[in-house]
PDB file of N, CA and C in Angstrom:
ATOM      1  N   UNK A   1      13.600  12.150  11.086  1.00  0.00           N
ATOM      2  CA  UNK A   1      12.404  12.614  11.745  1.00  0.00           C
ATOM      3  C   UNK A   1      12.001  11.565  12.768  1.00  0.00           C
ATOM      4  N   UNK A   2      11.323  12.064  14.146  1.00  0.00           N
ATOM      5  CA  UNK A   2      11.692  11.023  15.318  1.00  0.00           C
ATOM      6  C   UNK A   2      10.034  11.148  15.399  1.00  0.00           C
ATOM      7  N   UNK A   3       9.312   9.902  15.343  1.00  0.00           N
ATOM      8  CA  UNK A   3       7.928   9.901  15.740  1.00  0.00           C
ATOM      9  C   UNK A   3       7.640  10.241  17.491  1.00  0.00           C
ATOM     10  N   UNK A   4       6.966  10.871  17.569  1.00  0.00           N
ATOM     11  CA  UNK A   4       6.586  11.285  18.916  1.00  0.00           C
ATOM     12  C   UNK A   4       5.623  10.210  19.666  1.00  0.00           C
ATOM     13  N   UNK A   5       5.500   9.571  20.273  1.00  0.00           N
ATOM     14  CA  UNK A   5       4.341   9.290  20.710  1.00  0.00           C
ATOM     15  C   UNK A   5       3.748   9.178  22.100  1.00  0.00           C
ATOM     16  N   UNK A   6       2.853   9.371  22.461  1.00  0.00           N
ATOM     17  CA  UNK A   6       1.882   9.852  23.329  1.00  0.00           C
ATOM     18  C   UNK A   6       2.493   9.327  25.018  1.00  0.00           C
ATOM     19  N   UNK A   7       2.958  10.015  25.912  1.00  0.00           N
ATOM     20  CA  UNK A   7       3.265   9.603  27.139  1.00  0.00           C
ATOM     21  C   UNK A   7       2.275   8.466  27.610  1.00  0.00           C
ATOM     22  N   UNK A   8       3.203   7.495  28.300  1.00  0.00           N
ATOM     23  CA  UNK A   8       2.914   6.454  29.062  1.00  0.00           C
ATOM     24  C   UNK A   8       1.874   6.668  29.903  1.00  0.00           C
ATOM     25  N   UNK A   9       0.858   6.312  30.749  1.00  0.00           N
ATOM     26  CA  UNK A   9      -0.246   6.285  31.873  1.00  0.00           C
ATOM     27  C   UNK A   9       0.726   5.502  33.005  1.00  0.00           C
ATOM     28  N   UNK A  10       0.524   6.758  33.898  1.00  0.00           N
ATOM     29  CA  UNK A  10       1.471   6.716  35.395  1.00  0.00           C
ATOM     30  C   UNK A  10       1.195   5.072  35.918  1.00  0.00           C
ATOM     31  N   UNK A  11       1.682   4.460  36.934  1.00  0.00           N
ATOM     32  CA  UNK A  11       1.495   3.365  37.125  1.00  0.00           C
ATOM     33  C   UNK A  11       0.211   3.328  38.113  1.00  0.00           C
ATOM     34  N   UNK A  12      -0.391   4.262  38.523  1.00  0.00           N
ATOM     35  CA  UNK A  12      -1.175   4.180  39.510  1.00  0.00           C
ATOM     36  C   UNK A  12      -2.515   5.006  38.707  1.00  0.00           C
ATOM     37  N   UNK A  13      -2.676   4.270  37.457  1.00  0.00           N
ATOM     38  CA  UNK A  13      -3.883   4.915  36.595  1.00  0.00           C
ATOM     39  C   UNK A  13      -4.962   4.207  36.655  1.00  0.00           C
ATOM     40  N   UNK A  14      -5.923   4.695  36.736  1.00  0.00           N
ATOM     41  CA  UNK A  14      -7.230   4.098  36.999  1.00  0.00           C
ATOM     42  C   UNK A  14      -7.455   2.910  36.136  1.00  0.00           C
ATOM     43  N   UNK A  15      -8.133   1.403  36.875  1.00  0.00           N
ATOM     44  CA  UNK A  15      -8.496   0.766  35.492  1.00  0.00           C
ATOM     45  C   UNK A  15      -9.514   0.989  35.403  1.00  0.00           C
ATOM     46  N   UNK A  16      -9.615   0.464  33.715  1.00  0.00           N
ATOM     47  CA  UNK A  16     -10.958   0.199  33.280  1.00  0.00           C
ATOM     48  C   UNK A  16     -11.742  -0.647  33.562  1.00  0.00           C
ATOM     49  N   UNK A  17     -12.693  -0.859  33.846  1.00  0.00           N
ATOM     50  CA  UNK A  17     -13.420  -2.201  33.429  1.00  0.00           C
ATOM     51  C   UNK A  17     -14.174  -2.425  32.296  1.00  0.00           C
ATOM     52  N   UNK A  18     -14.340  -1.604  31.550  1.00  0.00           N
ATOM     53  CA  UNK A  18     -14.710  -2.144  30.006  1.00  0.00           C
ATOM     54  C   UNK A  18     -13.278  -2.298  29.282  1.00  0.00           C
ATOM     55  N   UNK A  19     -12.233  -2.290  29.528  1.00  0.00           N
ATOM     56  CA  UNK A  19     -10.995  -2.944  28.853  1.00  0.00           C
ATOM     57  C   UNK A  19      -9.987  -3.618  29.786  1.00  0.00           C
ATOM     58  N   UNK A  20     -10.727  -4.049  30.530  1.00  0.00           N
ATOM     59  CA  UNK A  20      -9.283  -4.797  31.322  1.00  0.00           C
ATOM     60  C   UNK A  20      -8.318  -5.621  30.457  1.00  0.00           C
ATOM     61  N   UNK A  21      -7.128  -5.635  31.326  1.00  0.00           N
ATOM     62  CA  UNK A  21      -5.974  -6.285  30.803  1.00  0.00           C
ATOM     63  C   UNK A  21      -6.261  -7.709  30.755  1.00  0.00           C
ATOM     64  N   UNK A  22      -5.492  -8.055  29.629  1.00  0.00           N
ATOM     65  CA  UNK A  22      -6.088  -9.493  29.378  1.00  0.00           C
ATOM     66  C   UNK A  22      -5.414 -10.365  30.118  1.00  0.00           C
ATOM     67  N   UNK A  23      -5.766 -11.891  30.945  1.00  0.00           N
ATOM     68  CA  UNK A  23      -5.054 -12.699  31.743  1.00  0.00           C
ATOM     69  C   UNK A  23      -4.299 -13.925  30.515  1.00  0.00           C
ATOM     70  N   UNK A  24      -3.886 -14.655  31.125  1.00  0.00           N
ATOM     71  CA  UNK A  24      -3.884 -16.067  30.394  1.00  0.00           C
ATOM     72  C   UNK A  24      -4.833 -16.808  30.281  1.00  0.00           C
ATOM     73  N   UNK A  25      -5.839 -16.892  30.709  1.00  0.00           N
ATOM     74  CA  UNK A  25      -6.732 -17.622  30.916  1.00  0.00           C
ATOM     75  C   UNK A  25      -7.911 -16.943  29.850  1.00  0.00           C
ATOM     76  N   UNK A  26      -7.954 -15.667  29.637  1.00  0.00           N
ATOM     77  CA  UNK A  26      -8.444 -14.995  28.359  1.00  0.00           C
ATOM     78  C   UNK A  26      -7.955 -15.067  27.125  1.00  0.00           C
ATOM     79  N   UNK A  27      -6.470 -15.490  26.991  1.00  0.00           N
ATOM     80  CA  UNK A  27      -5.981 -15.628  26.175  1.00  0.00           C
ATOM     81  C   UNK A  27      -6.094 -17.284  25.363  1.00  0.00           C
ATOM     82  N   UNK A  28      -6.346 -17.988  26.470  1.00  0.00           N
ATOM     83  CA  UNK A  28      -6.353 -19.180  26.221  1.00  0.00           C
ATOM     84  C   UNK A  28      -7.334 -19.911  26.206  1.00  0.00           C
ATOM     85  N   UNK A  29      -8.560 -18.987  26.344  1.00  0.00           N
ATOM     86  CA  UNK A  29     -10.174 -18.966  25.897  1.00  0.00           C
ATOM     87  C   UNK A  29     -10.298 -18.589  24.723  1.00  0.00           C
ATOM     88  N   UNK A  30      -9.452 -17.647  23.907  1.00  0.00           N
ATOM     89  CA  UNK A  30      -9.617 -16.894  23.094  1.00  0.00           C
ATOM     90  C   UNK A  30      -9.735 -17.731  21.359  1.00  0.00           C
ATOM     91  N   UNK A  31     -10.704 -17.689  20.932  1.00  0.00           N
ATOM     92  CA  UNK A  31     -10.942 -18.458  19.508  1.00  0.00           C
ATOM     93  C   UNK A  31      -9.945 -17.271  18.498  1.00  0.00           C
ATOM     94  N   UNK A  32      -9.934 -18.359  17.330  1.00  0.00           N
ATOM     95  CA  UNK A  32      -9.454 -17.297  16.181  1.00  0.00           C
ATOM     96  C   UNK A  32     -10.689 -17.163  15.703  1.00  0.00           C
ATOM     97  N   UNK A  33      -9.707 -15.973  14.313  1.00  0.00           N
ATOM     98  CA  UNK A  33     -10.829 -14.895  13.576  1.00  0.00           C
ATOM     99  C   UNK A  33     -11.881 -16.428  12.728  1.00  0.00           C
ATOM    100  N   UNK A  34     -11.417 -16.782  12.485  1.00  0.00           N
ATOM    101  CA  UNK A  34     -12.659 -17.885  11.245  1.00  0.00           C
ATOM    102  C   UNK A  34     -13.454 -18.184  12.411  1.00  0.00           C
ATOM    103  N   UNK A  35     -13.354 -18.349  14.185  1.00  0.00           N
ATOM    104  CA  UNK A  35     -14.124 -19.625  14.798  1.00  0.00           C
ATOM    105  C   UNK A  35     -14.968 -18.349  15.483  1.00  0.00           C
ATOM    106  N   UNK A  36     -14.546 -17.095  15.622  1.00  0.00           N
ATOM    107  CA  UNK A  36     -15.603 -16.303  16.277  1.00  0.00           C
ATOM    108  C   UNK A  36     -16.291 -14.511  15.410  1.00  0.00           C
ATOM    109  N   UNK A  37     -15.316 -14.372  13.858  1.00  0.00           N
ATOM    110  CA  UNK A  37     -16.393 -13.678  13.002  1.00  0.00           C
ATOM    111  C   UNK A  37     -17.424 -14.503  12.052  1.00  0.00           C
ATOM    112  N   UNK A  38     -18.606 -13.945  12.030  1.00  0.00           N
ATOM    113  CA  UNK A  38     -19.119 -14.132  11.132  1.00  0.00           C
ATOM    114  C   UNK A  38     -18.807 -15.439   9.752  1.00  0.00           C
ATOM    115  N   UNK A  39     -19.410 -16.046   9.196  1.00  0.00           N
ATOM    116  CA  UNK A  39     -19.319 -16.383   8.107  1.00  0.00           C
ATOM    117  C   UNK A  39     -19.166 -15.421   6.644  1.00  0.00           C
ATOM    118  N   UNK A  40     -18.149 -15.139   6.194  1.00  0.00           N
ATOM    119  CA  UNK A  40     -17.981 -14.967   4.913  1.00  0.00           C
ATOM    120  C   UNK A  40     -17.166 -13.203   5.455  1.00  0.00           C
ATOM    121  N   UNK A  41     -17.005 -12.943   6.475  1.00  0.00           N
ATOM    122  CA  UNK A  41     -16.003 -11.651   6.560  1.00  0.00           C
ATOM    123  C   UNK A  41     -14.496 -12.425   6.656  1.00  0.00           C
ATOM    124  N   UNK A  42     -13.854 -13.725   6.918  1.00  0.00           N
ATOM    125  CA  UNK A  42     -12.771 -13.869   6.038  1.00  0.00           C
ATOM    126  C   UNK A  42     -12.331 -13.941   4.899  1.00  0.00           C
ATOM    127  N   UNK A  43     -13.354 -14.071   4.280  1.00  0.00           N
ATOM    128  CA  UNK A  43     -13.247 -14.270   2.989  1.00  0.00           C
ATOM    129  C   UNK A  43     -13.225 -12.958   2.549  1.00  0.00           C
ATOM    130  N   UNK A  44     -14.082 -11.567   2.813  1.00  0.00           N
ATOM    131  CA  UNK A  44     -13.901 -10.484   2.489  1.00  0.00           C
ATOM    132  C   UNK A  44     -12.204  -9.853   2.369  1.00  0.00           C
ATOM    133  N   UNK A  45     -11.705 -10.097   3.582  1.00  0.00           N
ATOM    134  CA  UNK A  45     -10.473  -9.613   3.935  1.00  0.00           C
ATOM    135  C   UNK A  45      -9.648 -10.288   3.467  1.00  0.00           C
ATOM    136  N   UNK A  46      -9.724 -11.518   3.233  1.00  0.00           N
ATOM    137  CA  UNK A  46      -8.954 -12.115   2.060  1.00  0.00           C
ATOM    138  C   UNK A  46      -8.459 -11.889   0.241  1.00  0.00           C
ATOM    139  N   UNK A  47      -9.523 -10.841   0.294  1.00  0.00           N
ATOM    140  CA  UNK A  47      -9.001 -10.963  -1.199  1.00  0.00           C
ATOM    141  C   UNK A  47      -8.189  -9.966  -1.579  1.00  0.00           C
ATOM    142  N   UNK A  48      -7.130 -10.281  -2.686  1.00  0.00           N
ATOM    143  CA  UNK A  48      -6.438  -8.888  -2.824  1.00  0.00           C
ATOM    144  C   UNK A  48      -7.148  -7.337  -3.120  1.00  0.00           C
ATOM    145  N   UNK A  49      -6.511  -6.592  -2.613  1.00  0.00           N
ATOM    146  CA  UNK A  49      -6.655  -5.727  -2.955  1.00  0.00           C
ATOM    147  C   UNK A  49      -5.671  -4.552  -4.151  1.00  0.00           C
ATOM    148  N   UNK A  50      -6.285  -3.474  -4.665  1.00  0.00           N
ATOM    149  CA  UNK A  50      -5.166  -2.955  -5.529  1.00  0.00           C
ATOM    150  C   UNK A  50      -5.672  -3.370  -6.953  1.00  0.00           C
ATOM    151  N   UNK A  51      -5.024  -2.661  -7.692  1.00  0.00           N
ATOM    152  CA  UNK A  51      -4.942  -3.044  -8.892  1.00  0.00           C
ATOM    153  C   UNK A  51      -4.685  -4.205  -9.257  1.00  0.00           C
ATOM    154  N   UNK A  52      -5.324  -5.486 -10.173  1.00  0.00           N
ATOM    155  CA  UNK A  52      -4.882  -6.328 -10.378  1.00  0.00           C
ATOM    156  C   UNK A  52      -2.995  -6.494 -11.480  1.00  0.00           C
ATOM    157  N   UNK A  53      -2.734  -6.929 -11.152  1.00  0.00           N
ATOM    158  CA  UNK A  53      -1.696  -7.745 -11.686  1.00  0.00           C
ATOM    159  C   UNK A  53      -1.566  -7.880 -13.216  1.00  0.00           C
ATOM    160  N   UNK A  54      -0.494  -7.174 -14.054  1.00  0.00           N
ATOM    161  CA  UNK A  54      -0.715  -7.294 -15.311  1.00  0.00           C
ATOM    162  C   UNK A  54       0.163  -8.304 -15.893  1.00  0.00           C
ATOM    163  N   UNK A  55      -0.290  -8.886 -16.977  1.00  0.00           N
ATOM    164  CA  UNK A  55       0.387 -10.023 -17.222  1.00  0.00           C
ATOM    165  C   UNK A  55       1.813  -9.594 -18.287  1.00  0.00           C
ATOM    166  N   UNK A  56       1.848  -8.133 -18.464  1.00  0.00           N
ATOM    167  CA  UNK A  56       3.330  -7.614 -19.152  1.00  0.00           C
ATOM    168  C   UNK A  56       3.728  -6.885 -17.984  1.00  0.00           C
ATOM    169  N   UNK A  57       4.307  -6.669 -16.970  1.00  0.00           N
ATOM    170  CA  UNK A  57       4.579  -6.087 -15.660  1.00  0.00           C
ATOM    171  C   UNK A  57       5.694  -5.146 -16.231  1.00  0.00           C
ATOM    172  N   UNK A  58       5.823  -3.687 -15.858  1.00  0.00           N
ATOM    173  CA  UNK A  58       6.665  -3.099 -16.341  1.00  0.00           C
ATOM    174  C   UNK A  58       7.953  -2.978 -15.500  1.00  0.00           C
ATOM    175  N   UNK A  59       8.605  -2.162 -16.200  1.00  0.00           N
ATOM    176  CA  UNK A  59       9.994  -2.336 -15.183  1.00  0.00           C
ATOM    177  C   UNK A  59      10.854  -1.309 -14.515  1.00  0.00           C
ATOM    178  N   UNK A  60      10.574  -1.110 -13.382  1.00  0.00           N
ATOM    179  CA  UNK A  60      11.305   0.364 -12.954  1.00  0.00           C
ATOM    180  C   UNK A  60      12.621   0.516 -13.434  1.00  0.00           C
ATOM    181  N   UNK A  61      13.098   1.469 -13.949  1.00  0.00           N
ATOM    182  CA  UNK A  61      14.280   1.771 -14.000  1.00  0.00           C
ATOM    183  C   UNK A  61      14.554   3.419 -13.481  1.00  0.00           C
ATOM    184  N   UNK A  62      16.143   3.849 -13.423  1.00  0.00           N
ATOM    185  CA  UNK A  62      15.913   5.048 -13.121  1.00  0.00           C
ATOM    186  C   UNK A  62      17.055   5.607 -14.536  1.00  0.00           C
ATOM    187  N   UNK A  63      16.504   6.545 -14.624  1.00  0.00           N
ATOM    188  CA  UNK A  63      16.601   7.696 -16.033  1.00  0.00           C
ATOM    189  C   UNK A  63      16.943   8.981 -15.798  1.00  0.00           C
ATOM    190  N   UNK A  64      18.059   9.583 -16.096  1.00  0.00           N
ATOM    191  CA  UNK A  64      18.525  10.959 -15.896  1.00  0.00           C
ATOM    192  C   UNK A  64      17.944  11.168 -17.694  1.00  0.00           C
ATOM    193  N   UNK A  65      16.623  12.480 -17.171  1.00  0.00           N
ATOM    194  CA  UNK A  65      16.453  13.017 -18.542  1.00  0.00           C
ATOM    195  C   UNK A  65      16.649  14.577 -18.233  1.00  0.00           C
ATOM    196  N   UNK A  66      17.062  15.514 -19.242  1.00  0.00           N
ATOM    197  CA  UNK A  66      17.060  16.289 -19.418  1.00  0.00           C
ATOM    198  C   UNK A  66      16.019  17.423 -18.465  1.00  0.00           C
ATOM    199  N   UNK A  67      15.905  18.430 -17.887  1.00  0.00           N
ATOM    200  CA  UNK A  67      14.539  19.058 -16.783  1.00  0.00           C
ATOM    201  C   UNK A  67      13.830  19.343 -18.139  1.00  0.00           C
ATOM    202  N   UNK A  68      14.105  19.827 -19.531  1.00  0.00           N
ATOM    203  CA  UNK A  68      13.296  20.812 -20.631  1.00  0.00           C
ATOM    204  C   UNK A  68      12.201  19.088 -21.095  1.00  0.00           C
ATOM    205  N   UNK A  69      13.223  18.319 -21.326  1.00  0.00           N
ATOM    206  CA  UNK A  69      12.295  16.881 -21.613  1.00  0.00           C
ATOM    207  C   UNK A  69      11.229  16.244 -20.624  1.00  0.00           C
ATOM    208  N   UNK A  70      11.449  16.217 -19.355  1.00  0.00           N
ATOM    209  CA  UNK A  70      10.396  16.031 -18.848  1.00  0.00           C
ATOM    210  C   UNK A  70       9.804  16.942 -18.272  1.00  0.00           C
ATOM    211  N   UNK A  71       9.909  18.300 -18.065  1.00  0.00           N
ATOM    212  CA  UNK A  71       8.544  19.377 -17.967  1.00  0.00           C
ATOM    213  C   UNK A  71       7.673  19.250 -19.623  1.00  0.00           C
ATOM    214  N   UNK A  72       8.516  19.082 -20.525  1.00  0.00           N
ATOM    215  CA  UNK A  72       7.056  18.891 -21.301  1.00  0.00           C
ATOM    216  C   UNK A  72       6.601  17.976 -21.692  1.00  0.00           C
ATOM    217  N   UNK A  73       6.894  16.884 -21.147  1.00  0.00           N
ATOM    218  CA  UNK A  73       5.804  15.880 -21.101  1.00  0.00           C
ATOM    219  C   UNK A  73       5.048  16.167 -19.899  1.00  0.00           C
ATOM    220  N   UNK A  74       5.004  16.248 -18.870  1.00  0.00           N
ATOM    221  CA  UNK A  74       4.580  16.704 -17.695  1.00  0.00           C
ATOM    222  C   UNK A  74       3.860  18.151 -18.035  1.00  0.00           C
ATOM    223  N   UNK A  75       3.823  19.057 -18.802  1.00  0.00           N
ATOM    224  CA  UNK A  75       2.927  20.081 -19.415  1.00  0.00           C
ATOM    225  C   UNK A  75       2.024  19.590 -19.753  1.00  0.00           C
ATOM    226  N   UNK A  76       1.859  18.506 -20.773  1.00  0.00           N
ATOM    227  CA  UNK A  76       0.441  18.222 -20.899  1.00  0.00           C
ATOM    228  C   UNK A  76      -0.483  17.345 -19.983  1.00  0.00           C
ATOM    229  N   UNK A  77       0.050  17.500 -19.154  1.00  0.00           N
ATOM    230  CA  UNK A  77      -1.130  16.853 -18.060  1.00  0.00           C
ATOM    231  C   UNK A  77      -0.585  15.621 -17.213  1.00  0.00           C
ATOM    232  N   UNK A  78      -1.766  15.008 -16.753  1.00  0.00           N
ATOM    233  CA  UNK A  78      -1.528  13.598 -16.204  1.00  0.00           C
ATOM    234  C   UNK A  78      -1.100  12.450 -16.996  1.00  0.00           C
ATOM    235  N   UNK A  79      -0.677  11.640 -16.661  1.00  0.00           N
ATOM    236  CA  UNK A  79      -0.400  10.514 -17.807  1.00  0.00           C
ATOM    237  C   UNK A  79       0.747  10.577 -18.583  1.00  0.00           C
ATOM    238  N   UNK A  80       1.928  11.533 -17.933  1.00  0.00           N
ATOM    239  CA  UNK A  80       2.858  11.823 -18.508  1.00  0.00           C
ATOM    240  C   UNK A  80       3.891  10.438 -19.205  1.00  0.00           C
ATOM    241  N   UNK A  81       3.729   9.995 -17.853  1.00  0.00           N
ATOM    242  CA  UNK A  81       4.860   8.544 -18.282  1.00  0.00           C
ATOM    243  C   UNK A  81       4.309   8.119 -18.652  1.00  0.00           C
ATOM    244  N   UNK A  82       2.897   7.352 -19.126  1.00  0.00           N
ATOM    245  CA  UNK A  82       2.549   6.564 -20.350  1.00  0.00           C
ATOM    246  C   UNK A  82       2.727   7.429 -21.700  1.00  0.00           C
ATOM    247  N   UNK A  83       2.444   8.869 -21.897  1.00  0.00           N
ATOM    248  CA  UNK A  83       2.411   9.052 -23.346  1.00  0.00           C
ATOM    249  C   UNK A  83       4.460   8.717 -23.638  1.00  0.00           C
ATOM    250  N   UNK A  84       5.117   9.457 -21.930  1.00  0.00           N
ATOM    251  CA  UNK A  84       6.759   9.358 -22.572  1.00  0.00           C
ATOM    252  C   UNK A  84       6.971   7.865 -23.080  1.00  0.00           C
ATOM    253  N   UNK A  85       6.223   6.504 -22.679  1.00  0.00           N
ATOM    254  CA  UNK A  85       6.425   5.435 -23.267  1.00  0.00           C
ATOM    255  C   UNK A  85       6.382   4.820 -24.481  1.00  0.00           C
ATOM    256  N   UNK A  86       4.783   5.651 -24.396  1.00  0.00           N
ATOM    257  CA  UNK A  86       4.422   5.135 -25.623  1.00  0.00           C
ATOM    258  C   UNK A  86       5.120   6.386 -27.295  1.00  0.00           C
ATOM    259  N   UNK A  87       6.207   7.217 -26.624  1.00  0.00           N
ATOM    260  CA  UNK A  87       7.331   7.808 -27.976  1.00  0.00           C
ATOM    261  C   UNK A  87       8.204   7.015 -28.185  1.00  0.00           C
ATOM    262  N   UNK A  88       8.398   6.647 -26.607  1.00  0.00           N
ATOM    263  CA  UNK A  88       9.963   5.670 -26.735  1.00  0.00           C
ATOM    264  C   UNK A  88       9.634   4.172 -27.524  1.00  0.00           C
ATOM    265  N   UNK A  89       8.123   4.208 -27.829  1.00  0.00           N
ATOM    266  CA  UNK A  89       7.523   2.557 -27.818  1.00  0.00           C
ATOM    267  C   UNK A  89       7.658   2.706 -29.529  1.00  0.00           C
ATOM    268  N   UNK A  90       7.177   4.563 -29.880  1.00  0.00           N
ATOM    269  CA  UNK A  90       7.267   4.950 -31.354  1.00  0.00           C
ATOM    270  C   UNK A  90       8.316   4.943 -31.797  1.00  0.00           C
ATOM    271  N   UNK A  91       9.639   5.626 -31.262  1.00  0.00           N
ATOM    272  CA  UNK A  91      10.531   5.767 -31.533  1.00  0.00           C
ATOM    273  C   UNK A  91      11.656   4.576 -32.085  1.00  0.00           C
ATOM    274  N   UNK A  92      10.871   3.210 -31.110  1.00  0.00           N
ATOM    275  CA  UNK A  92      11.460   2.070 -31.409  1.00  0.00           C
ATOM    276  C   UNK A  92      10.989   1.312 -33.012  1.00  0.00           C
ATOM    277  N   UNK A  93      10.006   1.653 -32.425  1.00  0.00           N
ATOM    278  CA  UNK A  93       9.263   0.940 -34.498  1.00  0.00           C
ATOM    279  C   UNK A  93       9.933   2.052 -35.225  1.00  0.00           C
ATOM    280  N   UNK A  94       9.918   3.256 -35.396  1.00  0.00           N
ATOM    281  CA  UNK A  94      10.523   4.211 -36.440  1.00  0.00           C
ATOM    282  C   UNK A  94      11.650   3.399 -36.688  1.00  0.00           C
ATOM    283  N   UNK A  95      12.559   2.794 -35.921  1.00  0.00           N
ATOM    284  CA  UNK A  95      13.838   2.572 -36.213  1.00  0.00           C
ATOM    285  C   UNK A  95      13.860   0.831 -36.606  1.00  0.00           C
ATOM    286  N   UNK A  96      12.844   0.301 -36.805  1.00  0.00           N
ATOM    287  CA  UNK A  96      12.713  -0.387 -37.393  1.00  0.00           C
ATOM    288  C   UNK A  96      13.254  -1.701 -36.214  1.00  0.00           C
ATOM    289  N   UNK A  97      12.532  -1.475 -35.045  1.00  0.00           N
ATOM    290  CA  UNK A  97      13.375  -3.016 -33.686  1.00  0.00           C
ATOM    291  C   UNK A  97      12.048  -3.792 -33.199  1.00  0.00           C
TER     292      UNK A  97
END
């Protein structure tokens, strides 16, 4: 799939003056983010985001199961792959590991 994106502006396109192109001399005026936002919006954008980090991290693998085995775990709802874990988690104590 080929992203499309939006035709170029002919070379003889009007400028702006609320966005002119930037010189060197703008560039080399130009402060960083800590010396010209605010106090305490780096720090916002700094912190992770997401779910934190679990300290047992699980482990992708990939699994050819049966289609009848996982439509019914997937029948009862959301949360399918934790309850299929937590059989395989049963299945392991049944057998005594």
């Amino acid at each position: 799939m080929s992203i499309k994106h939006p035709p170029l502006p002919p070379d003889d396109a009007p400028f702006d003056d609320d966005n002119p192109e930037w010189t060197s001399e703008m560039f080399a005026r130009a402060g960083t983010a800590a010396e010209v936002l605010p106090p305490g919006v780096g720090e916002a954008f700094g912190q992770a985001r997401g779910r934190p980090r679990s300290g047992a991290a699980k482990i992708a693998v990939k699994l050819r199961l049966d289609p009848d085995v996982v439509e019914g775990f997937k029948a009862e709802g959301p949360g399918w792959q934790t309850r299929m874990n937590a059989t395989l988690r049963a299945a392991l104590a049944k057998a005594g590991q």
